[in-house]
Protein backbone atom coordinates (compact mmCIF):
# COMPACT_ATOMS: atom_id res chain seq x y z
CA UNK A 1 0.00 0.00 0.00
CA UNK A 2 1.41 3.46 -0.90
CA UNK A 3 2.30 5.92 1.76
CA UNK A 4 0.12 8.67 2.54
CA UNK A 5 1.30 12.21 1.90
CA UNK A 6 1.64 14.21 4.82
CA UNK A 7 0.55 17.71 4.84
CA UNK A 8 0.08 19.39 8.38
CA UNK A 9 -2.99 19.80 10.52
CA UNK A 10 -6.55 20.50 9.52
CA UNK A 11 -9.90 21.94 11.45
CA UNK A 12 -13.49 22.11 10.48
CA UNK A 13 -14.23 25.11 8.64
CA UNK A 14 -15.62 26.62 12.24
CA UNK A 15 -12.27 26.12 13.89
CA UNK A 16 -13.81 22.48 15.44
CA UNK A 17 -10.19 20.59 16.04
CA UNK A 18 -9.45 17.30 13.92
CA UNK A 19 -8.41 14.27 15.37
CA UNK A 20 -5.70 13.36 13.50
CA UNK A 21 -3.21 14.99 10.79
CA UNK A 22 -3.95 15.70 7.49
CA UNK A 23 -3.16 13.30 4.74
CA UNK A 24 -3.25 12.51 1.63
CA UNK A 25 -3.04 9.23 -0.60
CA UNK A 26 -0.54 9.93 -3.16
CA UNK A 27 -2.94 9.22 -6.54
CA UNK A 28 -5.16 12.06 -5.09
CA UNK A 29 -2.62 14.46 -7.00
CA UNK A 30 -3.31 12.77 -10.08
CA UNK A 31 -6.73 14.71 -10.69
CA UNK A 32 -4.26 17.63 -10.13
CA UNK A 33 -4.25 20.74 -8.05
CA UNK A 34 -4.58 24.37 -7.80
CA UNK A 35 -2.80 26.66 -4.69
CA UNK A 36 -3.94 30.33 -4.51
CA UNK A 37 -2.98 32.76 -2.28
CA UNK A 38 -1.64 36.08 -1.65
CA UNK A 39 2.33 36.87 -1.15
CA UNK A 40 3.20 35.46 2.40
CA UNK A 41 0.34 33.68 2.29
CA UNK A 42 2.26 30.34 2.46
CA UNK A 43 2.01 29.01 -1.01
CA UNK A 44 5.36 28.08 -1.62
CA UNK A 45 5.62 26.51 2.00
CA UNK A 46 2.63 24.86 0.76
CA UNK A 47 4.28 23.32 -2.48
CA UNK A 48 7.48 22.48 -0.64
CA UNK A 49 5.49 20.30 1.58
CA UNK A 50 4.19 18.25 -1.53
CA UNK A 51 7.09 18.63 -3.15
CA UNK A 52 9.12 16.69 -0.05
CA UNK A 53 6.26 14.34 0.32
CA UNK A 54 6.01 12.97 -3.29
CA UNK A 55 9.67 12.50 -2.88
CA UNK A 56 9.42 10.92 -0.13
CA UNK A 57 7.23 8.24 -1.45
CA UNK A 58 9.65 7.20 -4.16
CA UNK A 59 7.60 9.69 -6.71
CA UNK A 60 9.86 12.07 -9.10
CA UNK A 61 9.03 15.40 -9.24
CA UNK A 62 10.12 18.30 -12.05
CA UNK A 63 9.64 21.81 -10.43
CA UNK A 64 9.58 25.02 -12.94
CA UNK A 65 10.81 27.62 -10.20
CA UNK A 66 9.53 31.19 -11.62
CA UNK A 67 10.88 33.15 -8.42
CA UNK A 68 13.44 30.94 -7.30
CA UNK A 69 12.05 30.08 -4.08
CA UNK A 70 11.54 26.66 -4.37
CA UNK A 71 15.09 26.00 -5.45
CA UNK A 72 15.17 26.03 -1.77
CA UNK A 73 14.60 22.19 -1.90
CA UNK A 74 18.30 22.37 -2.11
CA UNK A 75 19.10 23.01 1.08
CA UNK A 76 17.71 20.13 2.73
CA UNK A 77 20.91 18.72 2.89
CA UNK A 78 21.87 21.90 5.21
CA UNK A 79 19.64 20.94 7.85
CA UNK A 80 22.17 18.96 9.95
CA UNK A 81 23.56 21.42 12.27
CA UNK A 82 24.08 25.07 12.99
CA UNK A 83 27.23 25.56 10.91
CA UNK A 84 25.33 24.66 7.46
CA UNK A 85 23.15 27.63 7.40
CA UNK A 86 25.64 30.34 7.83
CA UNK A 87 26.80 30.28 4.18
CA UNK A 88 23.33 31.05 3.60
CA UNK A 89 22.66 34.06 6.62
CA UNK A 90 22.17 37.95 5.25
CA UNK A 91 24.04 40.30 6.91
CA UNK A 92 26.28 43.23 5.74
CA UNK A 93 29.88 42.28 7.58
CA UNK A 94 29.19 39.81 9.93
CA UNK A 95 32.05 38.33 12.58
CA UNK A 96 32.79 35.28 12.46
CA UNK A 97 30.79 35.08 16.54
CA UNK A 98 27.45 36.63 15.19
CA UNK A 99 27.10 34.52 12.24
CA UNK A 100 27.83 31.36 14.22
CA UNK A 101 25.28 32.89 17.24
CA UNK A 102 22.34 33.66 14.19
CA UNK A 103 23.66 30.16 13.10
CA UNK A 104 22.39 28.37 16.25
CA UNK A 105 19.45 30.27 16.52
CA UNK A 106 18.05 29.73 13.60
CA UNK A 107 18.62 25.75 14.21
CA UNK A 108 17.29 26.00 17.41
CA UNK A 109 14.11 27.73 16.40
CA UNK A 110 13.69 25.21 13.65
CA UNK A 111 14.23 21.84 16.23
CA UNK A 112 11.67 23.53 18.27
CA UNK A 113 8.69 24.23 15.42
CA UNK A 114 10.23 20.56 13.80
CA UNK A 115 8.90 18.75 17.21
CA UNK A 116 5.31 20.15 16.89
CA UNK A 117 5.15 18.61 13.88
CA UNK A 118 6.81 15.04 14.56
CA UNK A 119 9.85 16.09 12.83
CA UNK A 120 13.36 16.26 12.92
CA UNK A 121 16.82 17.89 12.12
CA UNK A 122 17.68 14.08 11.81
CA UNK A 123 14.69 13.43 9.39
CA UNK A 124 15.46 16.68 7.28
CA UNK A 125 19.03 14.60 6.47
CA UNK A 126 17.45 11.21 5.94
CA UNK A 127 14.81 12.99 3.37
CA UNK A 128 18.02 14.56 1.15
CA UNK A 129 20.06 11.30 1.22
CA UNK A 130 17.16 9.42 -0.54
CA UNK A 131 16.96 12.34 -3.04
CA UNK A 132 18.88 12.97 -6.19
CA UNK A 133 18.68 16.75 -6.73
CA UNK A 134 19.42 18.67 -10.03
CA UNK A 135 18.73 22.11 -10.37
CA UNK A 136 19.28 23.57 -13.76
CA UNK A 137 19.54 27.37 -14.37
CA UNK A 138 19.08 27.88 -17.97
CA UNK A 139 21.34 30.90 -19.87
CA UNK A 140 23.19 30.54 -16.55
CA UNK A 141 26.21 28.45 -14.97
CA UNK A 142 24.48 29.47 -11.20
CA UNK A 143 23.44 25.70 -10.83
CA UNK A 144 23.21 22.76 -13.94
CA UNK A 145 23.60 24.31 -17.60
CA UNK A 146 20.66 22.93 -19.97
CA UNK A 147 20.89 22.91 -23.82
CA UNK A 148 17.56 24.56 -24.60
CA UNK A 149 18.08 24.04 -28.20
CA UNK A 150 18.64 20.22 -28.09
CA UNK A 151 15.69 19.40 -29.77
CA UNK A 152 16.58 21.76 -32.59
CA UNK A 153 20.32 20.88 -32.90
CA UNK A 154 20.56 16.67 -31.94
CA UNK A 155 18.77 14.35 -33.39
CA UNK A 156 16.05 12.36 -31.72
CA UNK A 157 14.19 9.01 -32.42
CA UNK A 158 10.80 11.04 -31.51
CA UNK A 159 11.00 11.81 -35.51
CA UNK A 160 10.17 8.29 -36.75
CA UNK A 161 7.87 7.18 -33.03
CA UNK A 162 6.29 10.62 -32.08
CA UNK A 163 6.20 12.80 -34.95
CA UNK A 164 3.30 15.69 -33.26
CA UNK A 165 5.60 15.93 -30.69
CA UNK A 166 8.83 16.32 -32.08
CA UNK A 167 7.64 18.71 -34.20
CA UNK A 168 6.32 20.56 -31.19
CA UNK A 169 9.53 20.90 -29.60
CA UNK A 170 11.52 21.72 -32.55
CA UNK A 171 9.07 24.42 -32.96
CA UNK A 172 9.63 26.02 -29.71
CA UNK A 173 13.53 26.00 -30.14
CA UNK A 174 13.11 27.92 -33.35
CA UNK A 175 10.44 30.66 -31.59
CA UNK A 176 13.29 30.86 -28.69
CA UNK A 177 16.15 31.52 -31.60
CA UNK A 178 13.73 34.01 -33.42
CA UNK A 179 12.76 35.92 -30.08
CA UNK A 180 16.42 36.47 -29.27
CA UNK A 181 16.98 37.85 -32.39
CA UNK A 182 13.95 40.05 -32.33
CA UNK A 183 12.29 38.67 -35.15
CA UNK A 184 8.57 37.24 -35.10
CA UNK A 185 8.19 34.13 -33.39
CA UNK A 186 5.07 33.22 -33.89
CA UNK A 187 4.86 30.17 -35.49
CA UNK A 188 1.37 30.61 -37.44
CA UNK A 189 2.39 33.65 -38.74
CA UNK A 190 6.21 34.39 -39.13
CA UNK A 191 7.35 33.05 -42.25
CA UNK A 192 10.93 33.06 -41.09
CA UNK A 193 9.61 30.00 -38.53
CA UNK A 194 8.30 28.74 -41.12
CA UNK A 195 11.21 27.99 -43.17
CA UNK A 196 13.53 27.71 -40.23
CA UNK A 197 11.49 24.46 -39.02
CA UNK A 198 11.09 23.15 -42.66
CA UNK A 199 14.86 23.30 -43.31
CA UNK A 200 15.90 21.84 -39.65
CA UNK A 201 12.71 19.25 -39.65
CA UNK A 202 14.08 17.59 -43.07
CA UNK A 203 17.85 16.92 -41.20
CA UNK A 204 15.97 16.01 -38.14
CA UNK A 205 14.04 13.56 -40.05
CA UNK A 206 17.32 12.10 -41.67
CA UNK A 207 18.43 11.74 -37.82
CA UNK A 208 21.20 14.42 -38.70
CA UNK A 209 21.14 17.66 -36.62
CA UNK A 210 20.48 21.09 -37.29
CA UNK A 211 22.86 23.57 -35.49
CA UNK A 212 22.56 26.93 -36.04
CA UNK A 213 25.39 26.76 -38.15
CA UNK A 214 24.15 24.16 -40.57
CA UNK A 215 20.97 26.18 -40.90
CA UNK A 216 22.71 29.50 -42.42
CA UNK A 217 24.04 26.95 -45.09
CA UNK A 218 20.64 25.97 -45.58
CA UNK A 219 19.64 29.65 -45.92
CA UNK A 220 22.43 30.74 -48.16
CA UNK A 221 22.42 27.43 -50.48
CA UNK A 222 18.90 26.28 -50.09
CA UNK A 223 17.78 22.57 -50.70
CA UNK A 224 14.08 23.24 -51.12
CA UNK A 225 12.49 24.82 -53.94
CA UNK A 226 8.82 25.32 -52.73
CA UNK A 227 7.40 25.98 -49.55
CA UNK A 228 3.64 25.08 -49.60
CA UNK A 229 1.96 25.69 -53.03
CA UNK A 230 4.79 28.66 -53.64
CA UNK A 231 8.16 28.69 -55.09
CA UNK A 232 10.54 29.67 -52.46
CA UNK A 233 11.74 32.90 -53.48
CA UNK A 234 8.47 34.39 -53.32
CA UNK A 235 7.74 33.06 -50.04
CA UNK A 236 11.14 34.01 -48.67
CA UNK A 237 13.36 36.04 -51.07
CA UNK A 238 16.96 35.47 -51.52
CA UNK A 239 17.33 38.91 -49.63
CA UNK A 240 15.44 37.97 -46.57
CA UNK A 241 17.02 34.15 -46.26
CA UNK A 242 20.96 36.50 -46.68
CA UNK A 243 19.40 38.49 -44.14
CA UNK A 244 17.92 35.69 -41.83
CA UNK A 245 21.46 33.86 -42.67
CA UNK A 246 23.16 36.91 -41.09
CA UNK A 247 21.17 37.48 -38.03
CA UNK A 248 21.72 33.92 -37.22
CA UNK A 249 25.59 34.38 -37.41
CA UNK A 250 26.11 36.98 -35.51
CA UNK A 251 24.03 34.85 -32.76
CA UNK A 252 25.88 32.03 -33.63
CA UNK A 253 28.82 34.05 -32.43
CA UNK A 254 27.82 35.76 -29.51
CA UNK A 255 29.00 34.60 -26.01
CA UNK A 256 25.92 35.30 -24.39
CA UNK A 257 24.07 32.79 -26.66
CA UNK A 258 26.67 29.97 -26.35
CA UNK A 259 25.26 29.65 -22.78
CA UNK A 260 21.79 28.41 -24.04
CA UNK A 261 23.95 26.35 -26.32
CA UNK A 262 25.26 23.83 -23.33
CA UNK A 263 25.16 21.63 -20.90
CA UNK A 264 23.04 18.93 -20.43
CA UNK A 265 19.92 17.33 -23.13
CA UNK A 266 16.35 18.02 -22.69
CA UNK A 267 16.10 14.82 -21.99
CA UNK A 268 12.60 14.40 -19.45
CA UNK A 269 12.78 10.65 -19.55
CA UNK A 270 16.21 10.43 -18.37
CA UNK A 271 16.27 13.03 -15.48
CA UNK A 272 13.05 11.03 -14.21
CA UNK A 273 15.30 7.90 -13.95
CA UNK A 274 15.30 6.60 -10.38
CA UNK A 275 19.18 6.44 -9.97
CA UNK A 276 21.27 3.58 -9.63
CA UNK A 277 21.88 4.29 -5.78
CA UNK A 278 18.03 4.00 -5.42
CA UNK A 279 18.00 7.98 -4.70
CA UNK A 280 14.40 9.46 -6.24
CA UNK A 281 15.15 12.21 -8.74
CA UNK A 282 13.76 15.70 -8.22
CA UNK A 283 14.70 18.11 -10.98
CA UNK A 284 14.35 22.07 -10.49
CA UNK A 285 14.53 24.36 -13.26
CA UNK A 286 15.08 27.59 -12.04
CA UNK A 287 14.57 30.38 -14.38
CA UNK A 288 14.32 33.30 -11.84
CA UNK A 289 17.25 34.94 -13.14
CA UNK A 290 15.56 35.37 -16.74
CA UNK A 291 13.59 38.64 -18.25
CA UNK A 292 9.87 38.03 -18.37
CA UNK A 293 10.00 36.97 -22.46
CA UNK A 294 13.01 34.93 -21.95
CA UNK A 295 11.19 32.99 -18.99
CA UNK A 296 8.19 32.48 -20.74
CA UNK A 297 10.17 30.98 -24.05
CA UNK A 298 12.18 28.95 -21.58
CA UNK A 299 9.69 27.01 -19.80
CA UNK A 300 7.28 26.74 -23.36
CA UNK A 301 10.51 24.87 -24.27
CA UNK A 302 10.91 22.64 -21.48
CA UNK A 303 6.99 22.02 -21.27
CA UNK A 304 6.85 21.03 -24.58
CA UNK A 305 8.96 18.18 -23.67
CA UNK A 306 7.49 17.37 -20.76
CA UNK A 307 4.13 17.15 -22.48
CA UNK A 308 6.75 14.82 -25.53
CA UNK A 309 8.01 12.41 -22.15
CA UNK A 310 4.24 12.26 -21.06
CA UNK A 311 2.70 10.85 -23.65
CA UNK A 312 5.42 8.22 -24.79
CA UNK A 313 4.24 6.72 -20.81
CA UNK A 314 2.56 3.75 -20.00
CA UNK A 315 -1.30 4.16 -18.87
CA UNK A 316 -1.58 3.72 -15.16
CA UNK A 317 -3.94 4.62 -12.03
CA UNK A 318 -1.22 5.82 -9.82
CA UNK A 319 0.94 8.54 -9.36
CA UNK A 320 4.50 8.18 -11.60
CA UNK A 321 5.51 11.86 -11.79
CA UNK A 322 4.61 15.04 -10.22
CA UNK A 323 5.51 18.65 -12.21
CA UNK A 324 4.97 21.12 -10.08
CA UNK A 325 4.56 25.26 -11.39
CA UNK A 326 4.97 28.03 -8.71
CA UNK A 327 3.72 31.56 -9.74
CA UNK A 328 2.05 30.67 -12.99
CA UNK A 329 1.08 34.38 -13.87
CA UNK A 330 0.77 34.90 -17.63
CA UNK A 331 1.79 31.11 -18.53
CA UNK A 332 -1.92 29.88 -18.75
CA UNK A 333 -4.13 32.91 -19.24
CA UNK A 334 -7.66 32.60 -20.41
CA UNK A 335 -8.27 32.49 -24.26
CA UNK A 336 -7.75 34.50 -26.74
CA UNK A 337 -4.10 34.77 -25.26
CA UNK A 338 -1.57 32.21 -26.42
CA UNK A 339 1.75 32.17 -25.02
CA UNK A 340 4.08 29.16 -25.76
CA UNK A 341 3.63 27.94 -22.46
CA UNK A 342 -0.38 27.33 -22.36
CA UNK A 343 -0.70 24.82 -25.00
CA UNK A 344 1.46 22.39 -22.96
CA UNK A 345 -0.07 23.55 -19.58
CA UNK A 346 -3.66 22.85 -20.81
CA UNK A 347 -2.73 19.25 -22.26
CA UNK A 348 -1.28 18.19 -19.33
CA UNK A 349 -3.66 19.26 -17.01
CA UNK A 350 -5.97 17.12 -19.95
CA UNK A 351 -4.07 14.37 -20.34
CA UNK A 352 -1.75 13.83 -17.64
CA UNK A 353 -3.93 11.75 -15.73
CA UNK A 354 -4.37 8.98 -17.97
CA UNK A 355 -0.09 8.82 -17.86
CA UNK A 356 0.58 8.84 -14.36
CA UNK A 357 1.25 12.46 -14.13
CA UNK A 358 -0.01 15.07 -11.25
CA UNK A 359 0.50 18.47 -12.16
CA UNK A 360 0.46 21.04 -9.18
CA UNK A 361 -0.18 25.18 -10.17
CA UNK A 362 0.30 27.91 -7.59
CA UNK A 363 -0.61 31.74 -8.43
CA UNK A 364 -1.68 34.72 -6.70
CA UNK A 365 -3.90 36.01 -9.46
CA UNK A 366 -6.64 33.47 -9.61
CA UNK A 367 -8.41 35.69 -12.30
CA UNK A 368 -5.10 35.29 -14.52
CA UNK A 369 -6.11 31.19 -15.07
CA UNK A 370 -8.12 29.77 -17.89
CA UNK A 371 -11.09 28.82 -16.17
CA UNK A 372 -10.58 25.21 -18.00
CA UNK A 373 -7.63 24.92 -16.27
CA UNK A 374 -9.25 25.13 -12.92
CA UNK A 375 -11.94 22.66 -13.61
CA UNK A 376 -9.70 19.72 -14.26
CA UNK A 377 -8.13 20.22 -10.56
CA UNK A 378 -9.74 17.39 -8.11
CA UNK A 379 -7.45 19.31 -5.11
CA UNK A 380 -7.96 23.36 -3.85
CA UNK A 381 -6.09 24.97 -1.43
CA UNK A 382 -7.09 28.47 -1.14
CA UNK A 383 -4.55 30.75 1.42
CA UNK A 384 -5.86 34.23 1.93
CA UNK A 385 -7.04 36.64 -0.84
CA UNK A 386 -8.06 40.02 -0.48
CA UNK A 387 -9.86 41.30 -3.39
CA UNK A 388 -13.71 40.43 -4.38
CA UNK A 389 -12.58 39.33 -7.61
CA UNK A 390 -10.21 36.51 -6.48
CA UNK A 391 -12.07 35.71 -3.59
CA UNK A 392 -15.48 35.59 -6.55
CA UNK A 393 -13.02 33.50 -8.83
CA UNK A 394 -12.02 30.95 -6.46
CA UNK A 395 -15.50 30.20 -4.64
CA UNK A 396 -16.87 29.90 -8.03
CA UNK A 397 -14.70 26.93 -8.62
CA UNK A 398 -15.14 25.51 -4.80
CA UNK A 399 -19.02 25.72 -4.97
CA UNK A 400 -19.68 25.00 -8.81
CA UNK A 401 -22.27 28.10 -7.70
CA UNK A 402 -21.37 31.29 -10.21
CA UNK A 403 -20.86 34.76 -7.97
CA UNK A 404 -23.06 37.12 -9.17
CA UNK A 405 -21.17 39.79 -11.36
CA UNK A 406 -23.43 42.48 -9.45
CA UNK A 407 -22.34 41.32 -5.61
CA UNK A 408 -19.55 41.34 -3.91
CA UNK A 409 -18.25 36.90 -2.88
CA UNK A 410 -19.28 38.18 0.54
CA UNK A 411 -23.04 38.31 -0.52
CA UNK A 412 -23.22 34.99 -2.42
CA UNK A 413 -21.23 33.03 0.16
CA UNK A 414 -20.34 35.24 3.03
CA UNK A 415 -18.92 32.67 5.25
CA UNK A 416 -16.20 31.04 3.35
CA UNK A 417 -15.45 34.36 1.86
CA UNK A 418 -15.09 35.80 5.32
CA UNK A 419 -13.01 32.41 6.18
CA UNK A 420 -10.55 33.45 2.79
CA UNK A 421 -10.57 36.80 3.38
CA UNK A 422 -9.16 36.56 6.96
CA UNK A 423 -6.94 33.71 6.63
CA UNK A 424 -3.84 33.64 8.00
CA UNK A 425 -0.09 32.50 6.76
CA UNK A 426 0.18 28.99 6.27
CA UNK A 427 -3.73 28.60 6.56
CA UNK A 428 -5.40 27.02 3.70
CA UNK A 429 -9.05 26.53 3.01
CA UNK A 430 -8.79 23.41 1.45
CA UNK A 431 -10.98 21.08 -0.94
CA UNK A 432 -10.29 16.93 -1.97
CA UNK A 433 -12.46 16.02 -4.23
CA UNK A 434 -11.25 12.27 -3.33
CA UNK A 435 -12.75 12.83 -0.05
CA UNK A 436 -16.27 13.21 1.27
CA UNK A 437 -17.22 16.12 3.31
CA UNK A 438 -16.67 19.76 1.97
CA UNK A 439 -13.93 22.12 2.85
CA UNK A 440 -11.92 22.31 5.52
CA UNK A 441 -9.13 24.48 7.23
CA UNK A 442 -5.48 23.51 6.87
CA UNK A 443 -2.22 24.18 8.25
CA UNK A 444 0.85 22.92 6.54
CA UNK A 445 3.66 21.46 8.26
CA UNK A 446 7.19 22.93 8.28
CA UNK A 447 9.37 22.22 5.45
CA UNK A 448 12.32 19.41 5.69
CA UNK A 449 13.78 21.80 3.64
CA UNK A 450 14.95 25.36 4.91
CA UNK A 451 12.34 27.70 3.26
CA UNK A 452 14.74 31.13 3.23
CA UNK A 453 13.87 32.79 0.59
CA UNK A 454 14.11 33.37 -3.11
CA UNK A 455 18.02 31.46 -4.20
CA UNK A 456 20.14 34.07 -5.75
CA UNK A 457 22.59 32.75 -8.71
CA UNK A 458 24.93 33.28 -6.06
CA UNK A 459 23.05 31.42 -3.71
CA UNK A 460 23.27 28.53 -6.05
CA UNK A 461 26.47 28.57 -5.97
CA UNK A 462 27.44 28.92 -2.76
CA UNK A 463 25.17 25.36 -2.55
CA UNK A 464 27.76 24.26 -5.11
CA UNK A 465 30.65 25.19 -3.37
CA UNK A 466 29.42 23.70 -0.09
CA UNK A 467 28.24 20.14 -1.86
């Protein structure tokens, strides 16, 4: 029988006590779930938490860290004594005697809230010994480098077994290269896509790569004539393709660029390999270090694959993987909006179910998410929100009962929107549709993990340094 999932404490809606902690079964994140919540309302304390305890029942888990908080999963391994967390203490010019005094209060203050909880310093250290943490920082050498344009320049046997998806990726290489250039990247209407994926796609298909280099021969001494029903130089004159060829040069050459250029493959199925040692893998991409464009090409490109590594899975009824999403402002917005990032959102909120695949989404702006989004989650956890609109949004999706566009969520439900509304951090009104009952209060546990704060790329390496 799997382990449950431990989350904290939980309480009737009216403050009435529970008798026991709450828990979870881990296939109850399979039907997905949604966290909302205000800043320092908890959330990412709240995502840690599942984070640790997927882990913790042998379950892999890929994190897409938009603030860099939850790269804080890293310093689990920290939690052993006071010494390990002054690498990690803020302070102008500290002596060597007031870092190691903040040192040992900090631990102590931590074994103290760890023993209301049944936890441990000791525990903390057991949980990162069984875990095999990567944290990539794409465009940056702050933690793991990550070829982002592996799809576009290796070849891959998705091109004769999984042909929608490779095509997919490829595509959202080329819209990264385009973007960076500041050329259209739209890949329905920029005809410089266009030809850019039909020139790499026919190497690809050949299993022969298409580095950026190969493609400005391609441009210069073209192997196509046509592209659709047109001859090429009217859909892309020789002028344009000398021009393209160009732009893609002087990328090819920058310094800057290389960065995206190395490291290691987008390769989903092999960083979700349980390792040799029997340690559970638990990848973080970290892309708080990135503009907002830049992040919101970068994760497109990585959940295009993970959407690729979903669908190549076995069916099952229990939980395989877990991809969590913290902060997902602007990645899945309601339609007509189409950034790269909600087509693979949607279909694995869709799809992942049938593979084995939870998918967990945090945000502050609960009016931000396509509604369709929200109605495949089975699991709510609502922390406090303060303005009618979210608070209108959310019970809408907790009740199935519409909030009237003309009243406040007070009027149509004033006592859970009183109960949101004055919710306090760490404090989750929370919903399992696995479970009978309605909602109830919840209070999540501490983190195994020291929750400090958003991970600097100095940070991350300072973790590096210190092993």
């Amino acid at each position: 029988m799997a382990p449950s999932l431990y989350i904290g404490g939980h309480c009737a809606l009216d403050g009435t006590p529970a008798s026991s902690r709450l828990r979870i079964a881990p296939k109850h994140l399979l039907t997905h779930s949604v966290v909302f919540g205000m800043t320092g309302s908890g959330k990412t304390g709240l995502l840690l938490v599942m984070v640790e305890e997927a882990l913790g029942a042998g379950v892999p888990v890929i994190v897409l860290d938009v603030k860099g908080d939850l790269a804080n999963l890293g310093l689990a391994c920290h939690a052993v004594g006071p010494e390990a967390y002054e690498p990690y203490l803020d302070s102008e010019s500290p002596t060597a005697g007031d870092g190691a005094t903040a040192a040992a209060s900090l631990h102590e203050a931590r074994e103290r809230s760890f023993a209301l909880w049944d936890l441990s310093h000791a525990r903390a250290n057991e949980f990162h010994q069984r875990v095999a943490l990567t944290i990539f920082t794409p465009g940056s050498d702050a933690g793991e480098s990550l070829h982002l344009l592996s799809s576009l320049e290796q070849p891959s046997d998705r091109w004769n077994t999984a042909l929608t998806e490779a095509r997919n990726a490829l595509s959202a290489a080329v819209s990264l290269v385009l973007r960076v250039m500041g050329r259209d990247d739209d890949p329905a209407r920029s005809r410089e896509h266009v030809l850019l994926s039909l020139l790499a796609e026919q190497r690809l298909k050949r299993g022969e790569g298409a580095s950026l280099d190969v493609l400005i021969g391609d441009l210069r001494e073209p192997p196509i004539e046509t592209v659709g029903a047109l001859p090429l130089d009217e859909f892309v004159t020789a002028n344009e393709r000398a021009s393209l060829a160009a732009a893609l040069n002087a990328l090819l050459a920058s310094p800057t660029f290389s960065a995206w250029r190395s490291g290691r493959a987008m390769d989903v199925a092999r960083w979700m390999e349980r390792r040799r040692d029997g340690r559970v893998p638990a990848v973080v991409v970290s892309v708080a270090h990135l503009d907002d464009e830049a992040r919101m090409h970068v994760l497109g490109i990585v959940l295009e694959e993970v959407l690729s590594w979903t669908r190549t899975l076995a069916g099952t009824n229990q939980l395989r993987a877990l991809v969590v999403m913290d902060e997902v402002y602007g990645l899945v917005p309601p339609h007509p909006a189409s950034p790269p990032t909600r087509r693979p959102i949607v279909s694995l909120m869709k799809q992942g179910r049938a593979f084995g695949v939870g998918i967990v989404l945090a945000t502050q702006n609960p009016m931000d998410l396509d509604y369709r989004t929200l109605s495949n989650a089975g699991l709510w956890a609502i922390g406090r929100l303060q303005t009618d609109a979210d608070r209108a949004r959310v019970i809408e999706g907790l009740t199935g009962t519409k909030a009237s566009r003309s009243k406040r969520a007070e009027d149509d439900d004033p006592s859970l929107a009183d109960t949101v509304k004055d919710l306090g951090p760490r404090w989750f009104v929370w919903r399992n549709a696995h479970e009978s009952g309605g909602p109830v209060l919840a209070r999540t546990r501490d983190t195994l993990s020291w929750l400090r704060g958003p991970m600097t790329s100095a940070d991350l390496r300072a973790r590096k340094r210190v092993g």
